[in-house]
PDB file of N, CA and C in Angstrom:
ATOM      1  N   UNK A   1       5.713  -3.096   8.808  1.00  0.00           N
ATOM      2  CA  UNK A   1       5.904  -1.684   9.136  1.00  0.00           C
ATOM      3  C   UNK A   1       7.157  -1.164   8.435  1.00  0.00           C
ATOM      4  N   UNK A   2       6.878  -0.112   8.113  1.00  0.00           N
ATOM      5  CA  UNK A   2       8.240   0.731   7.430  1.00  0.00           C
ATOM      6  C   UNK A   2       8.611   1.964   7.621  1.00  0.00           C
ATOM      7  N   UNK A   3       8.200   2.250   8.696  1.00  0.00           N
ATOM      8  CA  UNK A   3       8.113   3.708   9.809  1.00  0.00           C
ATOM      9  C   UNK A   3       7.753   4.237  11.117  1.00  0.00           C
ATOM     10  N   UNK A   4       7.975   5.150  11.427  1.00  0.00           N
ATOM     11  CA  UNK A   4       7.610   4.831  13.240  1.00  0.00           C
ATOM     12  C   UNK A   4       6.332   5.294  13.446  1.00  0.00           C
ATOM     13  N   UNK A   5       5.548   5.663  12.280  1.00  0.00           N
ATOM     14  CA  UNK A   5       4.031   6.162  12.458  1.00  0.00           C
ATOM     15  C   UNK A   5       3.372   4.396  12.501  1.00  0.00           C
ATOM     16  N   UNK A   6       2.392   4.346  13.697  1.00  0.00           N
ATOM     17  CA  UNK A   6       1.312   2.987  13.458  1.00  0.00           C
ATOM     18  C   UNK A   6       0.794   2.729  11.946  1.00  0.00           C
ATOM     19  N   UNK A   7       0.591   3.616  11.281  1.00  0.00           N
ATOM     20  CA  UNK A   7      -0.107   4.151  10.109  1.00  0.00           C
ATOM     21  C   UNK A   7       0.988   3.393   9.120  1.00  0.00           C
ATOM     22  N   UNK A   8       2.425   3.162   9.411  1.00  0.00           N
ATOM     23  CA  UNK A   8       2.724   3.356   8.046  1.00  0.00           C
ATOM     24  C   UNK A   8       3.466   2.075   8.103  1.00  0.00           C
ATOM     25  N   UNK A   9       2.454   1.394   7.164  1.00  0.00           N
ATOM     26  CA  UNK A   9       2.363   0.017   7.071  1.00  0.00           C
ATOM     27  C   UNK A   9       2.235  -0.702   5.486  1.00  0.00           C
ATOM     28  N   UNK A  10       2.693  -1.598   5.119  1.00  0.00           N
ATOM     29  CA  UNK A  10       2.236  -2.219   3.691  1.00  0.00           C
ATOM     30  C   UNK A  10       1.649  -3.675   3.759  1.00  0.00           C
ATOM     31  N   UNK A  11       0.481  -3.811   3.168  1.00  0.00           N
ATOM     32  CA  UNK A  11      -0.137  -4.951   3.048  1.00  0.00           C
ATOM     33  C   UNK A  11       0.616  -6.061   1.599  1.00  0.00           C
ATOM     34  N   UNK A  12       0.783  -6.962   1.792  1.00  0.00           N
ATOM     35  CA  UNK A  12       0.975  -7.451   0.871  1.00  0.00           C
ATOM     36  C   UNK A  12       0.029  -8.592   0.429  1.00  0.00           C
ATOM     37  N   UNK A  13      -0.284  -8.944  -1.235  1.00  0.00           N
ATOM     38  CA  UNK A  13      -1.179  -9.848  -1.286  1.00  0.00           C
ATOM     39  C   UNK A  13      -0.278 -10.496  -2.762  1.00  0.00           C
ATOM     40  N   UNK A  14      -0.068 -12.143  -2.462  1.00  0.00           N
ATOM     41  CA  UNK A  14       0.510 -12.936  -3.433  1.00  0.00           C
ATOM     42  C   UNK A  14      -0.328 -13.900  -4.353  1.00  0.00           C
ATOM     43  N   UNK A  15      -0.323 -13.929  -5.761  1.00  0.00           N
ATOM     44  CA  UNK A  15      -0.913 -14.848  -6.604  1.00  0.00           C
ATOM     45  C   UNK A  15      -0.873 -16.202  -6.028  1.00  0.00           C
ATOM     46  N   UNK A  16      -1.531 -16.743  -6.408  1.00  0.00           N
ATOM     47  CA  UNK A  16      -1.545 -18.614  -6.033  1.00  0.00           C
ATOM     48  C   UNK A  16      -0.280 -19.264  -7.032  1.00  0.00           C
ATOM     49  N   UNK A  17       0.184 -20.334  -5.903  1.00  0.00           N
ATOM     50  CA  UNK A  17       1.136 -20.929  -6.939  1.00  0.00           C
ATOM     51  C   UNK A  17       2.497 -19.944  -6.651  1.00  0.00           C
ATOM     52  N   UNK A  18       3.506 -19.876  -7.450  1.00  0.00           N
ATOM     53  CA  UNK A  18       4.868 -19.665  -7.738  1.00  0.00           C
ATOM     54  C   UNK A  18       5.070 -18.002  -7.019  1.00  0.00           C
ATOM     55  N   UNK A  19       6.193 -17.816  -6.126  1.00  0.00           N
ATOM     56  CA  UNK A  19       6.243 -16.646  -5.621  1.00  0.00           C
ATOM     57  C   UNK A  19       7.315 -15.821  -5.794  1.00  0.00           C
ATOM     58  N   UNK A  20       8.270 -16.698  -6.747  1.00  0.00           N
ATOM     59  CA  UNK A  20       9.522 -15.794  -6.902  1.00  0.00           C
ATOM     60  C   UNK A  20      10.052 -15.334  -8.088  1.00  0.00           C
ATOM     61  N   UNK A  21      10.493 -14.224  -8.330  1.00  0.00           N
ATOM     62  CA  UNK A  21      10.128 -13.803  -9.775  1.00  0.00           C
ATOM     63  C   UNK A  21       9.446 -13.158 -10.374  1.00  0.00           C
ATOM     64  N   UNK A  22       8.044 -12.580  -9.511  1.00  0.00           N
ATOM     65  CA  UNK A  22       6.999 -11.869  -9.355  1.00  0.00           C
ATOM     66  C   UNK A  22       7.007 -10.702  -9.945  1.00  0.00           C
ATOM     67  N   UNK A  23       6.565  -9.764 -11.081  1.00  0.00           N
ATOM     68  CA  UNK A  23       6.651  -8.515 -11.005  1.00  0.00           C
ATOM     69  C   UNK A  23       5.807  -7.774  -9.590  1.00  0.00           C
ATOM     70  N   UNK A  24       5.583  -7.007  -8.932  1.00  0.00           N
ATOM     71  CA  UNK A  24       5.085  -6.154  -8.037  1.00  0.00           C
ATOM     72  C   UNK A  24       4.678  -4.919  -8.214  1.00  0.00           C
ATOM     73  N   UNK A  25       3.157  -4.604  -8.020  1.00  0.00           N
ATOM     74  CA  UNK A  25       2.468  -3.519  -8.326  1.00  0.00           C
ATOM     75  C   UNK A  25       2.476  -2.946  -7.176  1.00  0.00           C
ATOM     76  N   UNK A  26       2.922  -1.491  -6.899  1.00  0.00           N
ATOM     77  CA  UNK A  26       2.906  -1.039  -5.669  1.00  0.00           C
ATOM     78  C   UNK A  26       1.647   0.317  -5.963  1.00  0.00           C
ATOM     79  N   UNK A  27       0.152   0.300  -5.236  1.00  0.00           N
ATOM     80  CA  UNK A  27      -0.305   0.980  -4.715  1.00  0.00           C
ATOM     81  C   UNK A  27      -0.531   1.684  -3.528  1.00  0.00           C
ATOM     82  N   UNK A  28      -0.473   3.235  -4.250  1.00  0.00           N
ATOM     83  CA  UNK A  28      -0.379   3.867  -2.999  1.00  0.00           C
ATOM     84  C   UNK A  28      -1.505   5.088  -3.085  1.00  0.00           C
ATOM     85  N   UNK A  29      -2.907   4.976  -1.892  1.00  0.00           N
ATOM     86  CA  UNK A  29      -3.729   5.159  -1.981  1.00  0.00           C
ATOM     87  C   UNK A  29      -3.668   6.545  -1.953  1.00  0.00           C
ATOM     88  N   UNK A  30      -4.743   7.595  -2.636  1.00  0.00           N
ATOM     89  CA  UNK A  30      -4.973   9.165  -2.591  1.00  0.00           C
ATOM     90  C   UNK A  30      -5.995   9.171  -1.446  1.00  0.00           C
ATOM     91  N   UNK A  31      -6.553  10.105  -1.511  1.00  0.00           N
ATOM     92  CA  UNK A  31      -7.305  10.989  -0.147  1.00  0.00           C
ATOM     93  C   UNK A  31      -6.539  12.281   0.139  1.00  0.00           C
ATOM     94  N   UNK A  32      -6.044  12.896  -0.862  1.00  0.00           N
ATOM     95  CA  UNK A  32      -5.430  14.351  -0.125  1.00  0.00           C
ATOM     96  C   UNK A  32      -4.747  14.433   0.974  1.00  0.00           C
ATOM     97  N   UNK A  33      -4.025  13.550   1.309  1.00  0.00           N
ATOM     98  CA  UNK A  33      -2.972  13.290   2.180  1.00  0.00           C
ATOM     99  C   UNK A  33      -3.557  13.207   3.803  1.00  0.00           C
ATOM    100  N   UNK A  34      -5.368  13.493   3.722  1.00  0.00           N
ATOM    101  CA  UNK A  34      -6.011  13.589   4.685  1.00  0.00           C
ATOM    102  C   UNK A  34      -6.511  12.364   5.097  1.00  0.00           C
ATOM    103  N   UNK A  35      -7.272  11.649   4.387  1.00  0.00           N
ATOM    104  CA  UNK A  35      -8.135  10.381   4.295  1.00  0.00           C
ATOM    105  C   UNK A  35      -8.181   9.415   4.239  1.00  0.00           C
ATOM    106  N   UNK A  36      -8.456   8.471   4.231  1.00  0.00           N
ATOM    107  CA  UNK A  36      -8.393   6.960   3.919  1.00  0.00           C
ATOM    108  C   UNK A  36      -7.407   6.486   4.388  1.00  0.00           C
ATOM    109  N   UNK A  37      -7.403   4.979   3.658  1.00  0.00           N
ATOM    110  CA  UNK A  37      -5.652   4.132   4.237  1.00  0.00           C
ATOM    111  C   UNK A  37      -6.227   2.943   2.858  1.00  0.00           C
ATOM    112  N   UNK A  38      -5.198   2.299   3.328  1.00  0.00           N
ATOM    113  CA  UNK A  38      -4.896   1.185   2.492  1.00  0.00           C
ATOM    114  C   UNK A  38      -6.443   0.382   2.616  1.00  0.00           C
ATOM    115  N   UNK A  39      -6.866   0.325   3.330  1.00  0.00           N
ATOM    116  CA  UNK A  39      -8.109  -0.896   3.926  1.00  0.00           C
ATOM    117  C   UNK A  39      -9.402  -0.525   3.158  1.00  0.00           C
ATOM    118  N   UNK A  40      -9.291   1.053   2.571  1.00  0.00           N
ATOM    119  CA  UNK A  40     -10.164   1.644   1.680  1.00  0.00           C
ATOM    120  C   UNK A  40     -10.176   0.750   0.440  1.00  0.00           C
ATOM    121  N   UNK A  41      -9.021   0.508  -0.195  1.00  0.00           N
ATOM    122  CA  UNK A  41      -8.501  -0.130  -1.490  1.00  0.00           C
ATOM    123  C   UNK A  41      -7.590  -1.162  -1.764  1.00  0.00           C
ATOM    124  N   UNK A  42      -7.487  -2.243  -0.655  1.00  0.00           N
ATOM    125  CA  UNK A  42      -7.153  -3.298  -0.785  1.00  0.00           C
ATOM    126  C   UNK A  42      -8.230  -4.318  -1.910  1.00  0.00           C
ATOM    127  N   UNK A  43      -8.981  -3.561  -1.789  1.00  0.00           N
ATOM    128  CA  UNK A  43     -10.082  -4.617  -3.252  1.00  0.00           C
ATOM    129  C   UNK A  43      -8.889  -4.746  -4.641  1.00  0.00           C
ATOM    130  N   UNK A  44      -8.164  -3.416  -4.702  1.00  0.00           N
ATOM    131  CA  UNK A  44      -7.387  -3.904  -6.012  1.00  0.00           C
ATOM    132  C   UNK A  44      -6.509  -4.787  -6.189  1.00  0.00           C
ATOM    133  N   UNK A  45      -5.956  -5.293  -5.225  1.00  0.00           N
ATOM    134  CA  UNK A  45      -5.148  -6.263  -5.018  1.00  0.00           C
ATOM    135  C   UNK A  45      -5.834  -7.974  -5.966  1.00  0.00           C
ATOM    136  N   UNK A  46      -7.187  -8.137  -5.503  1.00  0.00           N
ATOM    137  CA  UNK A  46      -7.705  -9.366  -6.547  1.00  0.00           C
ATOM    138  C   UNK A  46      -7.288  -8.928  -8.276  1.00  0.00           C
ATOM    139  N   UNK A  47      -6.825  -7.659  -8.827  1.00  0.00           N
ATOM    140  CA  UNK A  47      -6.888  -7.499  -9.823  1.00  0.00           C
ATOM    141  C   UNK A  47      -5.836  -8.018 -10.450  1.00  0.00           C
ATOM    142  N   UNK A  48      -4.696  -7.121  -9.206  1.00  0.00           N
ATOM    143  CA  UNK A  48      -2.895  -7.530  -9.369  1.00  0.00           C
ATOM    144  C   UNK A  48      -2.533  -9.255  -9.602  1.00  0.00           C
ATOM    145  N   UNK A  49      -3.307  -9.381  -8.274  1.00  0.00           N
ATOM    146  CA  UNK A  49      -2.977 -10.548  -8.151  1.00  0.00           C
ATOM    147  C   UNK A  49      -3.856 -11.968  -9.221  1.00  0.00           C
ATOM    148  N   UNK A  50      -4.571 -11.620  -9.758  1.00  0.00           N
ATOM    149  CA  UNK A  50      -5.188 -12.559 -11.157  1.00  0.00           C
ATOM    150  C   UNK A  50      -3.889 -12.558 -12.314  1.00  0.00           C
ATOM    151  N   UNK A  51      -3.291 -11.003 -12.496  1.00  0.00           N
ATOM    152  CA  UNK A  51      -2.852 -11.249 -13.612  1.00  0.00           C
ATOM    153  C   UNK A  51      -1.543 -11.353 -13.190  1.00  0.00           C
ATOM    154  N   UNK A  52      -1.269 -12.053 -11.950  1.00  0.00           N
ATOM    155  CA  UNK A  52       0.471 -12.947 -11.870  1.00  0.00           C
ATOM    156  C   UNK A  52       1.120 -11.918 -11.356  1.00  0.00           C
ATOM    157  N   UNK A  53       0.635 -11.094 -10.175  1.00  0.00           N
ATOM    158  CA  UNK A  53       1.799  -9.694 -10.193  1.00  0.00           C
ATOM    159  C   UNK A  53       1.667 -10.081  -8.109  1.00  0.00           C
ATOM    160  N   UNK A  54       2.849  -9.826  -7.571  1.00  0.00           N
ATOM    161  CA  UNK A  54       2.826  -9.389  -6.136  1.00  0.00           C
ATOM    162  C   UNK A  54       1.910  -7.467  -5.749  1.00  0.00           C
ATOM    163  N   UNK A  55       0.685  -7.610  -4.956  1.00  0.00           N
ATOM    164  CA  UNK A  55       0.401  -6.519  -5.257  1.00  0.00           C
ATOM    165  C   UNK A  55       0.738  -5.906  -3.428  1.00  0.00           C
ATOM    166  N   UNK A  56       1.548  -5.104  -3.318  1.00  0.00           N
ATOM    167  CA  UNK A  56       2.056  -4.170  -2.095  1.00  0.00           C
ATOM    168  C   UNK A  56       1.098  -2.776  -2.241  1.00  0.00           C
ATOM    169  N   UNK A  57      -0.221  -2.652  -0.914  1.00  0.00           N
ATOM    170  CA  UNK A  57      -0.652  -2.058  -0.925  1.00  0.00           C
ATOM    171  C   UNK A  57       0.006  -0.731   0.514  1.00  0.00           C
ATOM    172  N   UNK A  58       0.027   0.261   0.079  1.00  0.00           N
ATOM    173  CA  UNK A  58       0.775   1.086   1.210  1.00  0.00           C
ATOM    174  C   UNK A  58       0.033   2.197   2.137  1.00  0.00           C
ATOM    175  N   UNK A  59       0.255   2.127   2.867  1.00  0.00           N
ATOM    176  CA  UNK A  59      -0.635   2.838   3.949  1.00  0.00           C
ATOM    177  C   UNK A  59       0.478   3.864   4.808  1.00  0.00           C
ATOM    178  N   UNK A  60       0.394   5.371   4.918  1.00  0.00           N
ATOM    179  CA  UNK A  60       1.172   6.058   5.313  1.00  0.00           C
ATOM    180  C   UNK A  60      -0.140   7.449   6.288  1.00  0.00           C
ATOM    181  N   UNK A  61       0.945   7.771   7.189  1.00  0.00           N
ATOM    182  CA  UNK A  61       0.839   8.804   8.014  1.00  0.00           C
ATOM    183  C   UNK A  61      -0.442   9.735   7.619  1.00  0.00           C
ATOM    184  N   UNK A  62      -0.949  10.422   7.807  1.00  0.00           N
ATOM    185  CA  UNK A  62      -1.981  11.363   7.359  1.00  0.00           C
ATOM    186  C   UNK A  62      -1.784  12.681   7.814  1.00  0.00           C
ATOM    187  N   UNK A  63      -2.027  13.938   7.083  1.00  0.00           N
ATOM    188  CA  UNK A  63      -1.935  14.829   7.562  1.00  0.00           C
ATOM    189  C   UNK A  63      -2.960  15.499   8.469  1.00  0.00           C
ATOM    190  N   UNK A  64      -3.384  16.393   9.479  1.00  0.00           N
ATOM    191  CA  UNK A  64      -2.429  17.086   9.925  1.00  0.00           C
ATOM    192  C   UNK A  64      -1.431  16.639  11.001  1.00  0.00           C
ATOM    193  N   UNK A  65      -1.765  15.699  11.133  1.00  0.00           N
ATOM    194  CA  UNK A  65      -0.611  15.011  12.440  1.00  0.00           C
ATOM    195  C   UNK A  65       0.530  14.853  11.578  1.00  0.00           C
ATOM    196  N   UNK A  66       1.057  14.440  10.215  1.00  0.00           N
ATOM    197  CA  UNK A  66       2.086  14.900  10.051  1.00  0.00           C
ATOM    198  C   UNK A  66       2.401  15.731   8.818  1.00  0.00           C
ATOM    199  N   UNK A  67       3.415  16.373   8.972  1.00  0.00           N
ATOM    200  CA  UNK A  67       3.561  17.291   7.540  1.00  0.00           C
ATOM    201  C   UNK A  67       4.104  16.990   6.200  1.00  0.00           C
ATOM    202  N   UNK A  68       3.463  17.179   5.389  1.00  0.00           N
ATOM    203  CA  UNK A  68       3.697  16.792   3.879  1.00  0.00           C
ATOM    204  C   UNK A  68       5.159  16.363   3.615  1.00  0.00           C
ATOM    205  N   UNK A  69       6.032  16.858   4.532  1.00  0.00           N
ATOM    206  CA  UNK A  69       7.744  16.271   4.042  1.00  0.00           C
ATOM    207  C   UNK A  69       7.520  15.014   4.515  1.00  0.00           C
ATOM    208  N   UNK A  70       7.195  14.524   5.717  1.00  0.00           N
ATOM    209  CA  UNK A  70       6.803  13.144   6.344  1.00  0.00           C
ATOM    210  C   UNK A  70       6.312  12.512   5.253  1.00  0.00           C
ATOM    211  N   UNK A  71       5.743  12.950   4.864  1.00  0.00           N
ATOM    212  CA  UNK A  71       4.457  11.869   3.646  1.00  0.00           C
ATOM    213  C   UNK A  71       5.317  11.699   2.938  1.00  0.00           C
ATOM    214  N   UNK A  72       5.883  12.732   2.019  1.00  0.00           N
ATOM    215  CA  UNK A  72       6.896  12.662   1.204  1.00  0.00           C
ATOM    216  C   UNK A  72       7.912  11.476   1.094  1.00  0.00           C
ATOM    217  N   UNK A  73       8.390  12.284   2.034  1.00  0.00           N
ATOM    218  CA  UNK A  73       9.743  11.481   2.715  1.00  0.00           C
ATOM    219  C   UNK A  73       9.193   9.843   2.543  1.00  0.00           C
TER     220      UNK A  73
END
């Protein structure tokens, strides 16, 4: 967790083998600030993670429960 919304959360997924040193791909999913979450597009993570990368998938607040500075922010 990295916020006080339930919502706003990061998945992380690590290559096999060696973990430190890692470059890290951070996705962060669209839907118009309305839709989806991370659980939509955690599939990309097998991609990150083939070609040797830490892939941090991020999942945040949705609007209208909160307002675009929240998201922002």
């Amino acid at each position: 967790a990295y916020g006080p919304d339930r919502t706003e959360t990061i998945d992380l997924f690590f290559p096999a083998g060696k973990r430190s040193g890692l470059p890290v791909h951070m996705f962060i999913h669209g839907g118009y600030w309305r839709m989806f979450s991370k659980r939509d597009y955690s599939y990309v993570a097998a991609t990150i993670t083939q070609a040797g990368a830490i892939a941090a998938i991020v999942d945040y607040a949705l609007m209208p429960k909160v307002r675009m500075a929240t998201i922002v922010d």
